[in-house]
N, C-alpha and C. Protein backbone atom coordinates (compact mmCIF):
# COMPACT_ATOMS: atom_id res chain seq x y z
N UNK A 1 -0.36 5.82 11.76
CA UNK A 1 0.04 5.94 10.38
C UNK A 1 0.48 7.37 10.15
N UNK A 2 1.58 7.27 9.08
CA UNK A 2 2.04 8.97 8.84
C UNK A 2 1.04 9.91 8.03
N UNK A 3 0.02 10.33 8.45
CA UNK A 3 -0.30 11.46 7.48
C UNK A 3 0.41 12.25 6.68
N UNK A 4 1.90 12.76 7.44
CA UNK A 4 2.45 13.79 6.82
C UNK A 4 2.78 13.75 5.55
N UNK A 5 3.10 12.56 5.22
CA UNK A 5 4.12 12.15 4.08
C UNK A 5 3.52 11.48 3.00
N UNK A 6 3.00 11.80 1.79
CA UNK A 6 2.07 10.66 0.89
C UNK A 6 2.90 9.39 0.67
N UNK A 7 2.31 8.75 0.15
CA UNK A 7 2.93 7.11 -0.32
C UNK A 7 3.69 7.64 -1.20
N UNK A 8 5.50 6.94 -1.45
CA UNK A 8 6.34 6.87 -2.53
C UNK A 8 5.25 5.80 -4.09
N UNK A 9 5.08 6.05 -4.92
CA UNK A 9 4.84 5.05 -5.87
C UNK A 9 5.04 5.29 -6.98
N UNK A 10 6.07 4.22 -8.01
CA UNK A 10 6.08 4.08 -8.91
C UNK A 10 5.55 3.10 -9.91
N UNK A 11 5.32 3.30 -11.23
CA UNK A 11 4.61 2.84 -12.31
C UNK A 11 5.54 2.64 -13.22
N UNK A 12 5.81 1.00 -14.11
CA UNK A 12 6.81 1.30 -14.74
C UNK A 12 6.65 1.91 -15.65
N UNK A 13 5.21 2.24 -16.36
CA UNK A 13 4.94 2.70 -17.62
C UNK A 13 3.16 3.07 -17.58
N UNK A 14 2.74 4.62 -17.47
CA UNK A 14 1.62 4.99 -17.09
C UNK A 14 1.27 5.52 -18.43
N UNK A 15 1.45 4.91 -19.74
CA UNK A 15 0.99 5.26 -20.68
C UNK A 15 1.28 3.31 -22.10
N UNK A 16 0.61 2.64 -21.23
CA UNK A 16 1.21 1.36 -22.09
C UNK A 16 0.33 0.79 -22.97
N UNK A 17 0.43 -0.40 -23.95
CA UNK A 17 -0.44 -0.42 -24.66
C UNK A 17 -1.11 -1.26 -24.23
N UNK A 18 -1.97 -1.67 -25.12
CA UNK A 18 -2.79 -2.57 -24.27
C UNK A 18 -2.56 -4.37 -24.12
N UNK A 19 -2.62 -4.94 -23.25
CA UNK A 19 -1.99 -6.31 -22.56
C UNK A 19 -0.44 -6.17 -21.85
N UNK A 20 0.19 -5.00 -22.11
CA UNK A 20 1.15 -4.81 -21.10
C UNK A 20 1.42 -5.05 -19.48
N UNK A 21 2.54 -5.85 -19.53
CA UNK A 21 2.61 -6.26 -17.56
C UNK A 21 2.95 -4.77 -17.26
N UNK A 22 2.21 -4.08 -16.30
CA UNK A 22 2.97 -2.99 -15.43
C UNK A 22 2.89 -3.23 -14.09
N UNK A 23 4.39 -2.74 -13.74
CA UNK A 23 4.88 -2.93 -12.19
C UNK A 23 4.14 -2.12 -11.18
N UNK A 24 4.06 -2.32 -10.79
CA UNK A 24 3.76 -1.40 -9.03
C UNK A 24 4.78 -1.09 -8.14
N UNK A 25 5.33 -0.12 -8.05
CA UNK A 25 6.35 -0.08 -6.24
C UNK A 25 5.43 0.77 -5.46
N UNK A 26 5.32 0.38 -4.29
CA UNK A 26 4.76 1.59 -3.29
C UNK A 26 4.91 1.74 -2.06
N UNK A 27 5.64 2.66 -1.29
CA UNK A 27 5.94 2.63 0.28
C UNK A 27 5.04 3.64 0.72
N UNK A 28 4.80 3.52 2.03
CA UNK A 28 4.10 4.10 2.75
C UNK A 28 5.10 4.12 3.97
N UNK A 29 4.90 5.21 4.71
CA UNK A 29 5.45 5.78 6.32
C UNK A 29 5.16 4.89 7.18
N UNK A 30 4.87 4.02 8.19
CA UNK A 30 4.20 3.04 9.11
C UNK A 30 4.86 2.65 10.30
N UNK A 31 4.62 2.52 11.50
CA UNK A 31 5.48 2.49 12.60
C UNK A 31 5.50 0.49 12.89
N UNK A 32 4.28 -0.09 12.65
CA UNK A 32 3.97 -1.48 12.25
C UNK A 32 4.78 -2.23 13.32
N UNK A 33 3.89 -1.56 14.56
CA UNK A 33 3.98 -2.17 15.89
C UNK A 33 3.33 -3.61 16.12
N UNK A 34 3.89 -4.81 16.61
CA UNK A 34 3.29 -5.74 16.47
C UNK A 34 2.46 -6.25 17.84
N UNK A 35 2.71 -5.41 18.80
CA UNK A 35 1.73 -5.93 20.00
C UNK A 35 2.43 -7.16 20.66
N UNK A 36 3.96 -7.20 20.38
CA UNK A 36 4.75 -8.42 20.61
C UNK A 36 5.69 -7.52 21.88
N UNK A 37 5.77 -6.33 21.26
CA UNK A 37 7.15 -5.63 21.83
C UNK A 37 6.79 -5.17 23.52
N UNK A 38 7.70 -5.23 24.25
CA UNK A 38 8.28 -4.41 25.29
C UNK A 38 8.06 -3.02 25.13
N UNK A 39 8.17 -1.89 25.68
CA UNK A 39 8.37 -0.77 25.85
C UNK A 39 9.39 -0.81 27.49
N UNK A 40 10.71 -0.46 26.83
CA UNK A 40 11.83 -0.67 28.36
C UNK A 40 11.28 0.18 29.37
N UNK A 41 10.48 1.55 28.88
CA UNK A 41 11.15 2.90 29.80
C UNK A 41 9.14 2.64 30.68
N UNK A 42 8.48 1.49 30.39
CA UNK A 42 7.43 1.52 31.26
C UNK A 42 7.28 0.01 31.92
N UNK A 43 7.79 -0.89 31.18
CA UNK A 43 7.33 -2.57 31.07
C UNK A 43 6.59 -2.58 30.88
N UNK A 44 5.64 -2.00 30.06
CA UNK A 44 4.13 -3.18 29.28
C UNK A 44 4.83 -2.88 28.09
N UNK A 45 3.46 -3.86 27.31
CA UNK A 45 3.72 -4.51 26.38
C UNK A 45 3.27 -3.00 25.23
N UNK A 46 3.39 -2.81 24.15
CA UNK A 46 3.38 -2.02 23.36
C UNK A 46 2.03 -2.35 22.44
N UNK A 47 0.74 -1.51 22.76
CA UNK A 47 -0.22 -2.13 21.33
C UNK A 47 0.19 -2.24 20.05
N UNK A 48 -0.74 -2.99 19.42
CA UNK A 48 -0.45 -3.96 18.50
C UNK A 48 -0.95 -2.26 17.37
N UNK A 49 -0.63 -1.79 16.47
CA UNK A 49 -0.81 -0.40 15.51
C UNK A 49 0.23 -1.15 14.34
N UNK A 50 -0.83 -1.53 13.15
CA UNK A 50 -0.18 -2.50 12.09
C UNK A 50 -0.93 -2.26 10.64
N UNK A 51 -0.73 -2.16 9.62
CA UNK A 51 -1.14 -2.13 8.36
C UNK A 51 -2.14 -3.64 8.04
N UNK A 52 -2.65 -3.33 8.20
CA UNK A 52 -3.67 -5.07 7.83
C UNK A 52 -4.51 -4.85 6.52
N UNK A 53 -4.85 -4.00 5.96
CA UNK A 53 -5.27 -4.09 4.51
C UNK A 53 -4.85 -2.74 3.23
N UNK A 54 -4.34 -3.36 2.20
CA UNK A 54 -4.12 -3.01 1.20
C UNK A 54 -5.09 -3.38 -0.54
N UNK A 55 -5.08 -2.36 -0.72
CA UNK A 55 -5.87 -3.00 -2.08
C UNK A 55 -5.60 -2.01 -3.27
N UNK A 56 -5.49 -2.22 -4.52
CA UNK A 56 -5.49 -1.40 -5.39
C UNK A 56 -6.52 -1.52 -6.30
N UNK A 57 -7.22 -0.05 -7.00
CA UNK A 57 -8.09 -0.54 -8.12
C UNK A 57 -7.35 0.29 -9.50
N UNK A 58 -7.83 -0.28 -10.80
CA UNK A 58 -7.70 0.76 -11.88
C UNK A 58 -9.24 1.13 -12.00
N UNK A 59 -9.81 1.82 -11.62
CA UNK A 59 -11.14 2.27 -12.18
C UNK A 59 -11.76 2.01 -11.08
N UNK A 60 -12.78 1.29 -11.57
CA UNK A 60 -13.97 0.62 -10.37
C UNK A 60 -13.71 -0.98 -10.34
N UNK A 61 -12.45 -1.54 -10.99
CA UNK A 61 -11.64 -2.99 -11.12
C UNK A 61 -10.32 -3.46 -9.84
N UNK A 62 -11.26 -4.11 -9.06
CA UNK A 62 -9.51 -4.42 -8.19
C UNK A 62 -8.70 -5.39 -9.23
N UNK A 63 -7.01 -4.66 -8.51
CA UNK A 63 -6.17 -5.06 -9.44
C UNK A 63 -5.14 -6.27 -8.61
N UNK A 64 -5.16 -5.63 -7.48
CA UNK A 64 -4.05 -6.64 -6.01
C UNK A 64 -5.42 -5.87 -4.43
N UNK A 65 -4.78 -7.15 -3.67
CA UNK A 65 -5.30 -7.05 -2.90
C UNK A 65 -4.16 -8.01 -1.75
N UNK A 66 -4.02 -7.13 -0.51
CA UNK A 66 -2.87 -7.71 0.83
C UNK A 66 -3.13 -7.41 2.00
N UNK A 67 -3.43 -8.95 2.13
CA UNK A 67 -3.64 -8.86 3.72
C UNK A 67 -2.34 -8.66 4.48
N UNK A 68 -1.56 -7.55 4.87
CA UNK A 68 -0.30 -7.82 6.14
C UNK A 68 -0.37 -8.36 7.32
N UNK A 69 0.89 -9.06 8.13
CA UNK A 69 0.89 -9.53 8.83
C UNK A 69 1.43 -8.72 9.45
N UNK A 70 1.51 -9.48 10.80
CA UNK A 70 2.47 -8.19 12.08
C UNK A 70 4.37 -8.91 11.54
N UNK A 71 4.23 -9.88 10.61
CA UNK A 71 5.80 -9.52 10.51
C UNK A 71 6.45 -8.89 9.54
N UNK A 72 5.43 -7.85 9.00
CA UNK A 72 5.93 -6.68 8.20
C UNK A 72 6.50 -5.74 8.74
N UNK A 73 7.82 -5.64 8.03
CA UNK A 73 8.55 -4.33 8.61
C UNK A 73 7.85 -3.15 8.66
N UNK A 74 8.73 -1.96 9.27
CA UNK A 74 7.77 -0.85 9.60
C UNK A 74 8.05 -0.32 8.33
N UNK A 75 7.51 0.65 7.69
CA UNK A 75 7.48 1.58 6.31
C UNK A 75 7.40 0.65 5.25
N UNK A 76 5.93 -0.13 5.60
CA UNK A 76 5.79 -0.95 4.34
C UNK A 76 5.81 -0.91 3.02
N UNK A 77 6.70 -1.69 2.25
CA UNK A 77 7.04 -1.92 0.77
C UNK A 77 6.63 -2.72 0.12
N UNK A 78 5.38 -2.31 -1.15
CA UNK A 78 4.82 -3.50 -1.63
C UNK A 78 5.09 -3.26 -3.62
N UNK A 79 5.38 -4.53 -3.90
CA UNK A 79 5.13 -4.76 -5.58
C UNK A 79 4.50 -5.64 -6.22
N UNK A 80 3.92 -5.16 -7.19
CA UNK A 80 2.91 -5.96 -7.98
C UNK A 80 2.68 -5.42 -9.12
N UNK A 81 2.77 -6.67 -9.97
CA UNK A 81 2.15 -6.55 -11.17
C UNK A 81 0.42 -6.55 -12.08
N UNK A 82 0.37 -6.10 -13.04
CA UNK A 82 -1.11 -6.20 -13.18
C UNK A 82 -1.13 -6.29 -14.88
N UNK A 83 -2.34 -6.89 -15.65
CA UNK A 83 -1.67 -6.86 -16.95
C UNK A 83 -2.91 -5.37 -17.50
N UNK A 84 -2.29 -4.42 -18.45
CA UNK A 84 -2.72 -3.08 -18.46
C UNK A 84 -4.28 -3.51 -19.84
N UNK A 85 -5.18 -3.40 -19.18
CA UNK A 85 -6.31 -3.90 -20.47
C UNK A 85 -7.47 -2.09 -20.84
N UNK A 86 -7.22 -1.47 -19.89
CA UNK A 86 -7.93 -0.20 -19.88
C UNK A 86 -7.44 0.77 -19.12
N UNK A 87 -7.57 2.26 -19.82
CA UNK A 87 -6.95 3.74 -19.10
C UNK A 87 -7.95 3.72 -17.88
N UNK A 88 -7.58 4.16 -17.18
CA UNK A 88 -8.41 4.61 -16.00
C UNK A 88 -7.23 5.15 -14.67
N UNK A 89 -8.00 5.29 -13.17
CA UNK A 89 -6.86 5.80 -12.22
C UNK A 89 -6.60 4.82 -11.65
N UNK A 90 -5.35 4.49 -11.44
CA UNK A 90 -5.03 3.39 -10.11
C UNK A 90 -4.58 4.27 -8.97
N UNK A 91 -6.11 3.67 -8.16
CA UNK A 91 -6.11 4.33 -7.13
C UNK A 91 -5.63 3.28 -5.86
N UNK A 92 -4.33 3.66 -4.84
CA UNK A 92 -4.47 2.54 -3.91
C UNK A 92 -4.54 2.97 -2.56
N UNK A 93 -5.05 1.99 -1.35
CA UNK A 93 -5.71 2.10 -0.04
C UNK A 93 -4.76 1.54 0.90
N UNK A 94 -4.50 1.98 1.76
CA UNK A 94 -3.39 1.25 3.12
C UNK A 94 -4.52 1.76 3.96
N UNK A 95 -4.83 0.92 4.68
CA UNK A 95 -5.76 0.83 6.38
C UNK A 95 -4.88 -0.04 7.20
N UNK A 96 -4.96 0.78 8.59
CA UNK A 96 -4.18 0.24 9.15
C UNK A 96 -5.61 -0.64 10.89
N UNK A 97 -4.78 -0.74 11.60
CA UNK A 97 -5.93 -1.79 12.60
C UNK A 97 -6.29 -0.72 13.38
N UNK A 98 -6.30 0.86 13.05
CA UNK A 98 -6.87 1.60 14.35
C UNK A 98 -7.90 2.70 13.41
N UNK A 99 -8.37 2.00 12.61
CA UNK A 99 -8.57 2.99 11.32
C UNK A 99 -8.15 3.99 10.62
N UNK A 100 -7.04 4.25 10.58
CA UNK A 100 -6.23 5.25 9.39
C UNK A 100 -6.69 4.83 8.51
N UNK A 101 -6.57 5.54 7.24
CA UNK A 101 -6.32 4.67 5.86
C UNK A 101 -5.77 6.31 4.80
N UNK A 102 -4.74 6.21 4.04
CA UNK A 102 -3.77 6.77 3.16
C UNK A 102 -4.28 6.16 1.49
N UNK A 103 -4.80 7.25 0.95
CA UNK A 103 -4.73 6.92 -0.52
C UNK A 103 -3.55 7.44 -1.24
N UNK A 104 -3.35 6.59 -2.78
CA UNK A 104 -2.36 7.41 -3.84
C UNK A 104 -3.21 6.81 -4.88
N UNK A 105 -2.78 7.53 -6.04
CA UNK A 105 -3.18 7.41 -7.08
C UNK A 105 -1.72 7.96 -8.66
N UNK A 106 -2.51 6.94 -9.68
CA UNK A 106 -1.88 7.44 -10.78
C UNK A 106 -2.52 7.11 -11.82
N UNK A 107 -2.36 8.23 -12.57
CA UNK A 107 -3.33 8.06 -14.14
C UNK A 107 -2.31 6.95 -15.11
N UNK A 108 -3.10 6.10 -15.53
CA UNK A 108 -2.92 4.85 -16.50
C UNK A 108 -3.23 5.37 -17.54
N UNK A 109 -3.14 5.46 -18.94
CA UNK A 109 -3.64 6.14 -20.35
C UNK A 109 -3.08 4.67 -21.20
N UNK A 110 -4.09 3.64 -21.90
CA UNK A 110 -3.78 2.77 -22.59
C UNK A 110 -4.36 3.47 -24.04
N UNK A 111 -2.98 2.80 -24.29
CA UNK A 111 -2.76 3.90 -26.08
C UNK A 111 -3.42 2.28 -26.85
């Protein structure tokens, strides 16, 4: 997994009122090797290094939760909606199958 680089994520609206749908976009860096592939320049097979859990909370509330498969592209892209009932942080988690795991976060403020 990329350390270097935090997760891209957008919010369509981090100040909404309350019962509002808000969007989720969020990419992350990921190489999301499937343990299927070749490597030409040795012939074996390439380990399997894959994103397998995602989850988001607002607070101490999960909001989405994704299991990935190995036929996720690499630099995984995920969206979701959630309906906005309380301010708090949405904080979200990418773990990948060798134990990485990458947080982001964004402050929610329900007016």
């Amino acid at each position: 997994m990329s350390m270097n680089k935090p997760p891209r994520v957008w919010v369509s609206n981090d100040k909404p009122k309350a019962g509002d749908i808000l969007r989720v976009r969020a990419q992350m860096e990921h190489v999301m090797e499937t343990g299927l592939r070749v490597d030409p320049a040795t012939g074996k097979t390439r380990p399997r290094h894959i994103v397998n859990h995602f989850e988001a909370k607002l607070g101490d509330r999960r909001v989405f939760i994704w299991t990935p498969g190995t036929s996720v592209a690499q630099n995984p892209y995920i969206e979701f909606t959630f309906k906005a009932r309380h301010s708090g942080e949405l904080t979200m988690l990418w773990k990948d199958d060798q134990g990485a795991t990458l947080t982001a976060s964004k402050t929610i403020t329900v007016a």
